[in-house]
Protein backbone atom coordinates (compact mmCIF):
# COMPACT_ATOMS: atom_id res chain seq x y z
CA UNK A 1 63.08 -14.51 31.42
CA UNK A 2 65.72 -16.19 33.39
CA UNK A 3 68.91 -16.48 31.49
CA UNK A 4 68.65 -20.73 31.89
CA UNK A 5 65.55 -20.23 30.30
CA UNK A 6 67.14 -18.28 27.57
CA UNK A 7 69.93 -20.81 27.23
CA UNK A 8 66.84 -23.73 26.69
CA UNK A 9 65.17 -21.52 24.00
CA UNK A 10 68.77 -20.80 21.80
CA UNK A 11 69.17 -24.12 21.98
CA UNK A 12 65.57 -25.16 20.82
CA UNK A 13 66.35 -22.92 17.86
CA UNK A 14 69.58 -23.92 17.10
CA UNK A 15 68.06 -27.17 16.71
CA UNK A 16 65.44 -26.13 14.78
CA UNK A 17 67.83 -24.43 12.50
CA UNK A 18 70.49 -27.36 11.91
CA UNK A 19 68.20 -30.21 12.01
CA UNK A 20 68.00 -31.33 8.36
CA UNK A 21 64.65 -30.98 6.50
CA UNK A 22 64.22 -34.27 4.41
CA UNK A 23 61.01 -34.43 1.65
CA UNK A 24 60.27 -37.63 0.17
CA UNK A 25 57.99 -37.29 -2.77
CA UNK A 26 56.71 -40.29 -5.28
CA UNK A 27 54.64 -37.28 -6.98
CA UNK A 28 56.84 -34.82 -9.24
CA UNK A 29 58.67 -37.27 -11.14
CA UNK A 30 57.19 -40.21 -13.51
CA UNK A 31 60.42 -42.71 -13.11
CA UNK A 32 61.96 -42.02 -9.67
CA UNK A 33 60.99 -41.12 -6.07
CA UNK A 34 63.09 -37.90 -5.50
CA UNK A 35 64.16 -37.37 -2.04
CA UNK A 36 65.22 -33.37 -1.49
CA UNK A 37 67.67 -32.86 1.81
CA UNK A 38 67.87 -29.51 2.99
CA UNK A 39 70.46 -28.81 6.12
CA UNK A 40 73.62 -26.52 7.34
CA UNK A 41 76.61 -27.70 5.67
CA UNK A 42 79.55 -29.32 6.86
CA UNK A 43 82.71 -31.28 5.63
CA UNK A 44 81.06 -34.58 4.68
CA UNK A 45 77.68 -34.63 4.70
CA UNK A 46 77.44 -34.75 1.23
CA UNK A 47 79.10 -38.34 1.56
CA UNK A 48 76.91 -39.24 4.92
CA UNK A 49 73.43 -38.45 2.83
CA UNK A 50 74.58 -40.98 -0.42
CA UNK A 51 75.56 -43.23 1.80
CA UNK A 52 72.45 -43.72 3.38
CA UNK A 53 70.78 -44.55 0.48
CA UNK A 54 73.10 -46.61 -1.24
CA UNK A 55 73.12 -48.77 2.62
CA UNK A 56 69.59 -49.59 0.40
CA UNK A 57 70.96 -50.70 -2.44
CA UNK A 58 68.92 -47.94 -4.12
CA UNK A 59 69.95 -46.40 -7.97
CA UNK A 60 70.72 -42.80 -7.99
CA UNK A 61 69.21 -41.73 -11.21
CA UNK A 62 70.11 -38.27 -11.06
CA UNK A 63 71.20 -35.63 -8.34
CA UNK A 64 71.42 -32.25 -7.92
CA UNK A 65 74.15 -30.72 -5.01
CA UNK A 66 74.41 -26.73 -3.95
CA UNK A 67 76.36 -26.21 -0.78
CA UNK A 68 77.85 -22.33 -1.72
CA UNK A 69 77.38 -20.35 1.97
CA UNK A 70 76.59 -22.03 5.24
CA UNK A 71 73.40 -24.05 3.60
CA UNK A 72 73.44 -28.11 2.12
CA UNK A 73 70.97 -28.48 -0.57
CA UNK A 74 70.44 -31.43 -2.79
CA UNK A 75 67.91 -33.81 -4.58
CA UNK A 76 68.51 -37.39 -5.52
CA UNK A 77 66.29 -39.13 -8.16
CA UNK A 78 66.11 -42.72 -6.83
CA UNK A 79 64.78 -46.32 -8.09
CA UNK A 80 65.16 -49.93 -6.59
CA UNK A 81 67.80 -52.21 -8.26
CA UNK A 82 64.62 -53.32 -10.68
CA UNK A 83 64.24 -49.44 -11.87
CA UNK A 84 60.62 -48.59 -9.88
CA UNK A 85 59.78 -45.99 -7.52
CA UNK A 86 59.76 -46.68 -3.68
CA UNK A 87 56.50 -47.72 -2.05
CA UNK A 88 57.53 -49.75 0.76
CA UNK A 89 56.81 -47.24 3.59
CA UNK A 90 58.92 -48.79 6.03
CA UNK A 91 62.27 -48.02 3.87
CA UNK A 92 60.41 -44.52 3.34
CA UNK A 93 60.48 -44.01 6.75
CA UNK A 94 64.06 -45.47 7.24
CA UNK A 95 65.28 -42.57 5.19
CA UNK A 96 63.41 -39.86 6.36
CA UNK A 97 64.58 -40.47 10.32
CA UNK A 98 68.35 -41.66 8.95
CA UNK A 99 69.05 -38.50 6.55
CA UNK A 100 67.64 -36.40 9.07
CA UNK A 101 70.13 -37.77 11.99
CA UNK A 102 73.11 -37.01 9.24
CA UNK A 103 74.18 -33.68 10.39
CA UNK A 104 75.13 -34.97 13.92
CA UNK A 105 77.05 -37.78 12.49
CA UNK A 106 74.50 -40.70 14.37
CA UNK A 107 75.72 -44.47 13.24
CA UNK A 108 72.75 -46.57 11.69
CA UNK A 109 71.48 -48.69 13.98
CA UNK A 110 72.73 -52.28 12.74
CA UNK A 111 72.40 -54.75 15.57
CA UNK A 112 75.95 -57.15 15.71
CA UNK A 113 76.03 -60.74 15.82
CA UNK A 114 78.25 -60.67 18.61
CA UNK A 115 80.60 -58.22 20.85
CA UNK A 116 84.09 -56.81 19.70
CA UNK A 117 87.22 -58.27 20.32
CA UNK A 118 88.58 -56.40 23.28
CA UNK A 119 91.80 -58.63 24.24
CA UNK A 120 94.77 -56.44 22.58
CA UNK A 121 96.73 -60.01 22.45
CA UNK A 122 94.18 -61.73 20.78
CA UNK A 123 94.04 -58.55 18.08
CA UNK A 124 97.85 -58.57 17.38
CA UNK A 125 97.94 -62.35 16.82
CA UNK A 126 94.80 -62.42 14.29
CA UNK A 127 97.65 -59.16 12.72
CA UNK A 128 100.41 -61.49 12.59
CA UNK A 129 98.28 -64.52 11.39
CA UNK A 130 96.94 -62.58 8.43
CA UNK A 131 99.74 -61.18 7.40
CA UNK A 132 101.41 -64.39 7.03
CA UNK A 133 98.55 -65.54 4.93
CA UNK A 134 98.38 -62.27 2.91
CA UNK A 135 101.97 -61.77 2.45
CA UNK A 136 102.20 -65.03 -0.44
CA UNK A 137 105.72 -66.40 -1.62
CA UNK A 138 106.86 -64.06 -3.84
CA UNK A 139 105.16 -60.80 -2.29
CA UNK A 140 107.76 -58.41 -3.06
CA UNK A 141 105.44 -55.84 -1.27
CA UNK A 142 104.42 -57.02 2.30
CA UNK A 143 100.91 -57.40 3.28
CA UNK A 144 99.68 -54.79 5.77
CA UNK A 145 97.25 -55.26 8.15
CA UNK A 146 95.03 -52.50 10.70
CA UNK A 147 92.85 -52.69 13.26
CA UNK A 148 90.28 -50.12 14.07
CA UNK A 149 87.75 -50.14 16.95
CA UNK A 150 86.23 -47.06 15.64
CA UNK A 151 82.73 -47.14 14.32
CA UNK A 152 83.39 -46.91 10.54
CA UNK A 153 81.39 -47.45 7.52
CA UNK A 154 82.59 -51.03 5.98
CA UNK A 155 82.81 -50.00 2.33
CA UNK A 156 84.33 -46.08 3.34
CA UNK A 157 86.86 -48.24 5.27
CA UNK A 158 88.28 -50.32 2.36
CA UNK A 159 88.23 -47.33 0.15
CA UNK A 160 90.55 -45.68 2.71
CA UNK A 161 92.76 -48.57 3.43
CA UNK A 162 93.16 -49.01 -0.56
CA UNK A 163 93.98 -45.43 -0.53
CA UNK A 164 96.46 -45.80 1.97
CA UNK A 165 98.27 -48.29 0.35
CA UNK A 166 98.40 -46.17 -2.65
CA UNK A 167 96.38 -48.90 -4.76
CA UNK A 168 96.05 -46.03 -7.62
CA UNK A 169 99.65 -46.05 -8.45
CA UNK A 170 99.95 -49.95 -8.99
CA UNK A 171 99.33 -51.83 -12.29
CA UNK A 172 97.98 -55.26 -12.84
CA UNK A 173 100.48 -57.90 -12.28
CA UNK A 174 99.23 -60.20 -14.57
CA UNK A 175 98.00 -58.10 -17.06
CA UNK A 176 99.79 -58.42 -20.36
CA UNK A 177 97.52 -56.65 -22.38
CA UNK A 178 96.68 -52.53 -21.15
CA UNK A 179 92.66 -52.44 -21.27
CA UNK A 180 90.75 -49.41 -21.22
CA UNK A 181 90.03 -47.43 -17.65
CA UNK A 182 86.62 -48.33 -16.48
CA UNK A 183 86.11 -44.43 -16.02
CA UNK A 184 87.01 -41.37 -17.47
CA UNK A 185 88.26 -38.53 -15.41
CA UNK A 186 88.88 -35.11 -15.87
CA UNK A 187 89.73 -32.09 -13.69
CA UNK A 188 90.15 -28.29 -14.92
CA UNK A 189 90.30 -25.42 -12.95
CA UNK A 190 87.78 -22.73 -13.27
CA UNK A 191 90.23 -19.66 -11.70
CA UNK A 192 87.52 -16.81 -12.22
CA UNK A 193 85.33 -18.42 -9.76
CA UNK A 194 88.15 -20.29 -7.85
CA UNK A 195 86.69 -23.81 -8.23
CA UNK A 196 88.12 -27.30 -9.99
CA UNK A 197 85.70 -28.71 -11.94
CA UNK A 198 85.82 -32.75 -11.96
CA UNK A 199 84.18 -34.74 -14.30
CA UNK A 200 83.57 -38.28 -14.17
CA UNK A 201 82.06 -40.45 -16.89
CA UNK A 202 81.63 -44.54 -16.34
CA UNK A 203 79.13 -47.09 -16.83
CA UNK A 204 76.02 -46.73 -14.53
CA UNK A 205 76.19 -49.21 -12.13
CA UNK A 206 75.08 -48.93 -8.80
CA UNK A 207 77.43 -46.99 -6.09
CA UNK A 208 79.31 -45.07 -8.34
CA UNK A 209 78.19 -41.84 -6.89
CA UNK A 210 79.36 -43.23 -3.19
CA UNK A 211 82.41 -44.38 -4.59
CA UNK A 212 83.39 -41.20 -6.19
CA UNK A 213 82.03 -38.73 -3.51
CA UNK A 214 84.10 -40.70 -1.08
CA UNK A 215 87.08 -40.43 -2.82
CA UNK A 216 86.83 -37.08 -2.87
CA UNK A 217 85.60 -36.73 0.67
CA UNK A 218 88.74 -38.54 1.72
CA UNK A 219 91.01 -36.59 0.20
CA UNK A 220 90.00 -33.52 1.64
CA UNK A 221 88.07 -31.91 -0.86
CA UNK A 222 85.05 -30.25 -0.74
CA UNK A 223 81.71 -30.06 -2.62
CA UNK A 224 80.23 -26.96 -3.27
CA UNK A 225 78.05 -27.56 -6.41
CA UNK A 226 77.31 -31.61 -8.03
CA UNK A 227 75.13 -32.90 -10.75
CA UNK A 228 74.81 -36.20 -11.78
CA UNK A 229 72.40 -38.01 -15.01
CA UNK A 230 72.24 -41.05 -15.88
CA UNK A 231 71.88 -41.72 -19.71
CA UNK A 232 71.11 -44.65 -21.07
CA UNK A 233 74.41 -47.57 -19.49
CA UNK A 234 76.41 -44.16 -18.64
CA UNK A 235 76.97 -42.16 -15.85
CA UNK A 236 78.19 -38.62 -15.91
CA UNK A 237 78.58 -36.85 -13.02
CA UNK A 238 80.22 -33.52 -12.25
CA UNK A 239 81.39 -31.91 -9.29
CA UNK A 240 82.87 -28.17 -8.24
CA UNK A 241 85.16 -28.69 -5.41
CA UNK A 242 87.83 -26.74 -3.64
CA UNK A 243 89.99 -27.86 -0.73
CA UNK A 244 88.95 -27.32 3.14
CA UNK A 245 90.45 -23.90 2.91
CA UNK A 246 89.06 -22.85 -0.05
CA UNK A 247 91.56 -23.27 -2.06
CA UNK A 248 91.41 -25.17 -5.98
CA UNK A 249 94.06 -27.78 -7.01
CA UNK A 250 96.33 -25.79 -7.44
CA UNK A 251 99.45 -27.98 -9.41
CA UNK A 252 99.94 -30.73 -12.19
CA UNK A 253 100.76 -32.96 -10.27
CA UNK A 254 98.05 -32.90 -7.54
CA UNK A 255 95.55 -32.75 -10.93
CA UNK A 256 97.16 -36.03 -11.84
CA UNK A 257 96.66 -37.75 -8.47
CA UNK A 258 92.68 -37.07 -8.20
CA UNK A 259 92.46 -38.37 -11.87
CA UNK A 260 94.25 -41.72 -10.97
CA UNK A 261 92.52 -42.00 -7.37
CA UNK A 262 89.16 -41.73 -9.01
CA UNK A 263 89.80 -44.27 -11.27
CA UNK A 264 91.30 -46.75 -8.82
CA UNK A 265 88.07 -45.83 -6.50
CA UNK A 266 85.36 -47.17 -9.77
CA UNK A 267 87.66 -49.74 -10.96
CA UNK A 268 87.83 -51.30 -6.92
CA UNK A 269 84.14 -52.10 -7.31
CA UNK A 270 84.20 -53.03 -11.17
CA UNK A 271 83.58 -57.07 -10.61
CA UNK A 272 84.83 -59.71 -13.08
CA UNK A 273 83.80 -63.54 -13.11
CA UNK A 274 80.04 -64.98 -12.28
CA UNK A 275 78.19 -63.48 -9.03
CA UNK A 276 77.25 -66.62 -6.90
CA UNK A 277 75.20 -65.43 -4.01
CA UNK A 278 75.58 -67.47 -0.43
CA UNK A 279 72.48 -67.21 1.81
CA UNK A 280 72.85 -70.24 4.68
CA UNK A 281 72.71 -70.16 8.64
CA UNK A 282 75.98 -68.56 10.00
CA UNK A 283 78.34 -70.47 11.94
CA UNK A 284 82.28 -70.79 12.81
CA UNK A 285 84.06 -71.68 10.09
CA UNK A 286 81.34 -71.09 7.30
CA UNK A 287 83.66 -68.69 5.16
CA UNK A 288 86.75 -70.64 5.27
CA UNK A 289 84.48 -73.37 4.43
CA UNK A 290 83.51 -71.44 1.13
CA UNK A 291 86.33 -70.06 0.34
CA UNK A 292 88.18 -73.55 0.32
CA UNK A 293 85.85 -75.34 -1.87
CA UNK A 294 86.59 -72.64 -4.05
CA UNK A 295 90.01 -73.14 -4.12
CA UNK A 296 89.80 -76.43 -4.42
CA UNK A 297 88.05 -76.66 -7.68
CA UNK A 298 90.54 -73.85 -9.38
CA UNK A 299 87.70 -70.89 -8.88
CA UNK A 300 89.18 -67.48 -8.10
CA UNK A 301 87.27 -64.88 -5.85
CA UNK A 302 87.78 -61.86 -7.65
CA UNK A 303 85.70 -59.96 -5.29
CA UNK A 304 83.66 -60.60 -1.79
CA UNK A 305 80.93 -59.33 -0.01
CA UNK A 306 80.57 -60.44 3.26
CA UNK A 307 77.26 -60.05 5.94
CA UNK A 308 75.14 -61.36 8.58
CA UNK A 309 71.93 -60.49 9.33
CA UNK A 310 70.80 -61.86 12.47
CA UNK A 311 71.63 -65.84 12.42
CA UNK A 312 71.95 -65.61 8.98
CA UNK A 313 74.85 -64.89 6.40
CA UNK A 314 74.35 -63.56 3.36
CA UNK A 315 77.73 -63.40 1.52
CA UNK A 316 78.52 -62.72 -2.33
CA UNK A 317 80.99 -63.52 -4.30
CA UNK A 318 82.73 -62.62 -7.67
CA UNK A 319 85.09 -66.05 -9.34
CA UNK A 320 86.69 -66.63 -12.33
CA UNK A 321 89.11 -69.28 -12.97
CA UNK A 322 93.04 -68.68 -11.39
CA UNK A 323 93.51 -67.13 -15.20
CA UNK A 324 91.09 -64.54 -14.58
CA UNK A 325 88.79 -65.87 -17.14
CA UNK A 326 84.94 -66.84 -17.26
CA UNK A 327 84.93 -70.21 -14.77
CA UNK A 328 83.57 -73.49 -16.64
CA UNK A 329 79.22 -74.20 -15.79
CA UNK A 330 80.42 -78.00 -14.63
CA UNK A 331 82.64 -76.14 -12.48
CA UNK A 332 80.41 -73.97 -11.02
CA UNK A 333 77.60 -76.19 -10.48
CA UNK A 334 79.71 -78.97 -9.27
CA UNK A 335 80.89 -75.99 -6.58
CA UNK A 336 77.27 -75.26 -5.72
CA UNK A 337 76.52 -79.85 -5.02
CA UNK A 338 79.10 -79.66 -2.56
CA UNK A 339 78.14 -76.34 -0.83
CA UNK A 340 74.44 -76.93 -1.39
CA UNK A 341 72.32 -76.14 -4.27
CA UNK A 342 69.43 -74.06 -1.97
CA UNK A 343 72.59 -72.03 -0.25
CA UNK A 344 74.53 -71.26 -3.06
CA UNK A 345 72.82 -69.66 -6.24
CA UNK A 346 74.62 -68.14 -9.75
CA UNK A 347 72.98 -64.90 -10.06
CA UNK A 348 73.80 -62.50 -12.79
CA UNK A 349 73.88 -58.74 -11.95
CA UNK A 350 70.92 -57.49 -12.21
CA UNK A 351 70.13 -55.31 -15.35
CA UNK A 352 69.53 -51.39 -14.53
CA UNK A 353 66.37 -50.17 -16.26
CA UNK A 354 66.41 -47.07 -17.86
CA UNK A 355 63.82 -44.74 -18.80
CA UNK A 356 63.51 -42.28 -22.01
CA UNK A 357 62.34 -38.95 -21.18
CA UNK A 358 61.99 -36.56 -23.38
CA UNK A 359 64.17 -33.72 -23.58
CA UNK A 360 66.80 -34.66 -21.18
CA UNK A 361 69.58 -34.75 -23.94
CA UNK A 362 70.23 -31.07 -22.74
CA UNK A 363 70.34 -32.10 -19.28
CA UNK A 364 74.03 -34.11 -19.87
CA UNK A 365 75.85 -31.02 -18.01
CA UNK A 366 79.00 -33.28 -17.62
CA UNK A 367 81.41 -32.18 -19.92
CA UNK A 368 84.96 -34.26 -21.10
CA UNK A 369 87.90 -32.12 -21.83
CA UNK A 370 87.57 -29.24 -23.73
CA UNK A 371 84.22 -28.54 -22.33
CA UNK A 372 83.16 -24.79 -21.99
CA UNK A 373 82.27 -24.51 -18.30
CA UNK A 374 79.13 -22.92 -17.66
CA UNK A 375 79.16 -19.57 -15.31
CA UNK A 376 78.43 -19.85 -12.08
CA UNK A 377 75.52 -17.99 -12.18
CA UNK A 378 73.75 -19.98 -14.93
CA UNK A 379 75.02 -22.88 -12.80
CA UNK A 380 73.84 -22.28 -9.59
CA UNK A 381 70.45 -21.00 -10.91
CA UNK A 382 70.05 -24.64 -12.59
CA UNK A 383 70.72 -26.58 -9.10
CA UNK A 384 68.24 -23.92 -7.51
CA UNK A 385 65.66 -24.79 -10.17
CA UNK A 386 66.28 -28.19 -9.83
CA UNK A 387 66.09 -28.50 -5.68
CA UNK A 388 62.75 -26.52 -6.39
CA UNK A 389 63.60 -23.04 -4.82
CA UNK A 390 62.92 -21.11 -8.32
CA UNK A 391 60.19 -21.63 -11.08
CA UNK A 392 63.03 -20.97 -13.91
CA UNK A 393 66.48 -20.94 -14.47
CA UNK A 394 66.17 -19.86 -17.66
């Protein structure tokens, strides 16, 4: 055989080797389509397969991470935002073909509205612009602004440019009463098996898992081993992580940090004030439009979500009045006369349905300080049985 030939055929199995082996089954579970990834592992992949299916807005139920050696192998137990299994065969598909693209890092195909802004002139006076705008009158921090021309995931970005800013170390300015953290965080540091051990407990809510596994990701950290339950409103998830060179957390203070960065990471996506959803034709103009109205009639956007899909725009957004409290109905509907009652709607969050299954009190492995960490063995035999490699890991 001619060495070129030889060349063709490593690379065939190289291929064949790395190329990630994605199972979608609506069979083995009674409440959730489970979706099993199987690939070679690198730095971030972990992140790359969640965030293809929360790009769905699908609930992760439950997951189930092993990465120890060269191999990636997890299962996800997902639902729509209404709680069923998936049967639209078209978003079946979409998963299938986009987690098994994730190991060579290939951007989702999302076709733009129009073409980047290429003039560097243009770029450093929409820079200048906003950060008059964002600095305020009394900013005793000035605003920052970035560009990147780099294709980056929208929601990774702002989790990075928070993180940047060191967001985490900040308290509320107007907060005169201390309320609880939306999440609890712990880290401990297993030293006979070299791991730390973080555990995360919040309320369920859609994205937490990207939020937190991005964090993480971020920050340099790696996961080896992950399982996450939902039960009942609560999340509990639990991750074995060491840094890029193998190393655990290895000081107080660097313990401290990943507690407060994982807070600041749920609390950035914990919304206050009513969700009024903006579906209308797009145009130039439109948001400042919006955003205007709003101001004029005392509402406060708390948080935004901001789209367009094709010619139209799709925007959310989060107000309360400027004291941070519930906005007034006449307020709000007056709002949605001058906007447009059809374009604008009030739409609550929708409710997460949960499911009772028998038996899965046991299955909470997320333990709060104090908890007595499992052995690695017993550990890793539970993901195994879990991803469906062993009958029992008992």
């Amino acid at each position: 055989m001619e060495w070129s030939a030889c060349v063709d055929e490593y690379e065939k199995l190289v291929i064949r080797m790395t190329t990630p082996r994605v199972v979608i089954d609506n069979a083995v579970c009674p409440t959730s389509t489970v979706v099993k990834v199987d690939s070679a592992r690198k730095h971030g992949i972990l992140l790359e397969a969640v965030q293809v299916l929360t790009d769905l807005n699908l609930s992760i139920k439950k997951a189930y991470v092993s990465a120890d050696g060269r191999w990636f192998m997890d299962v996800f137990h997902v639902t729509d935002l209404n709680g069923n299994k998936l049967t639209d065969e078209s978003v079946i598909n979409y998963i299938e073909q986009s987690l098994g693209s994730v190991h060579y890092g290939q951007p989702n195909d999302f076709s733009d509205s129009g073409a980047r802004i290429e003039d560097v002139q243009l770029i450093s006076v929409i820079e200048a612009r906003l950060r008059n705008v964002l600095k305020g009158d009394n900013d005793i921090r000035s605003a920052k602004t970035s560009v990147s021309m780099a294709v980056t995931h929208t929601e990774r970005r702002l989790h990075q440019m928070m993180f940047a800013d060191r967001d985490y170390e900040r308290k509320p300015i107007l907060e005169s009463v201390p309320t609880n953290s939306p999440a609890l965080v712990t880290v401990q540091n297993w030293v006979e098996r070299g791991y730390s051990v973080v555990n995360v407990q919040a309320k369920d809510r859609t994205k937490l898992l990207f939020d937190v596994v991005c964090t993480l990701t971020d920050m340099g950290y790696i996961v080896f081993h992950a399982t996450v339950n939902t039960i009942g409103d609560r999340g509990y998830l639990e991750f074995y992580i060491r840094h890029q060179d193998g190393t655990p957390i290895s000081s107080e203070a660097e313990r401290q940090r990943v507690i407060l960065c994982l807070e600041a990471a749920v609390k950035r996506r914990a919304s206050e004030g009513v969700r009024l959803e903006l579906s209308t034709s797009d145009r130039q103009g439109l948001l400042a439009d919006v955003t205007r109205t709003f101001r004029e009639n005392g509402l406060n956007v708390t948080r935004a979500e901001v789209s367009t899909m094709k010619e139209t725009a799709q925007n959310v957004f989060y107000v309360t009045d400027v004291m941070g409290k519930p906005a007034d109905g006449k307020i709000i509907e007056s709002v949605r006369e001058k906007i447009g009652l059809s374009y604008l709607r009030v739409k609550e969050l929708p409710s997460l349905v949960y499911h009772k299954e028998g038996g899965e009190r046991d299955e909470q492995a997320v333990g709060m300080a104090g908890t007595v960490l499992l052995s690695l063995g017993s550990m890793v035999r539970k993901n195994l049985y879990n991803l469906g490699l062993i009958r029992s890991y008992s």
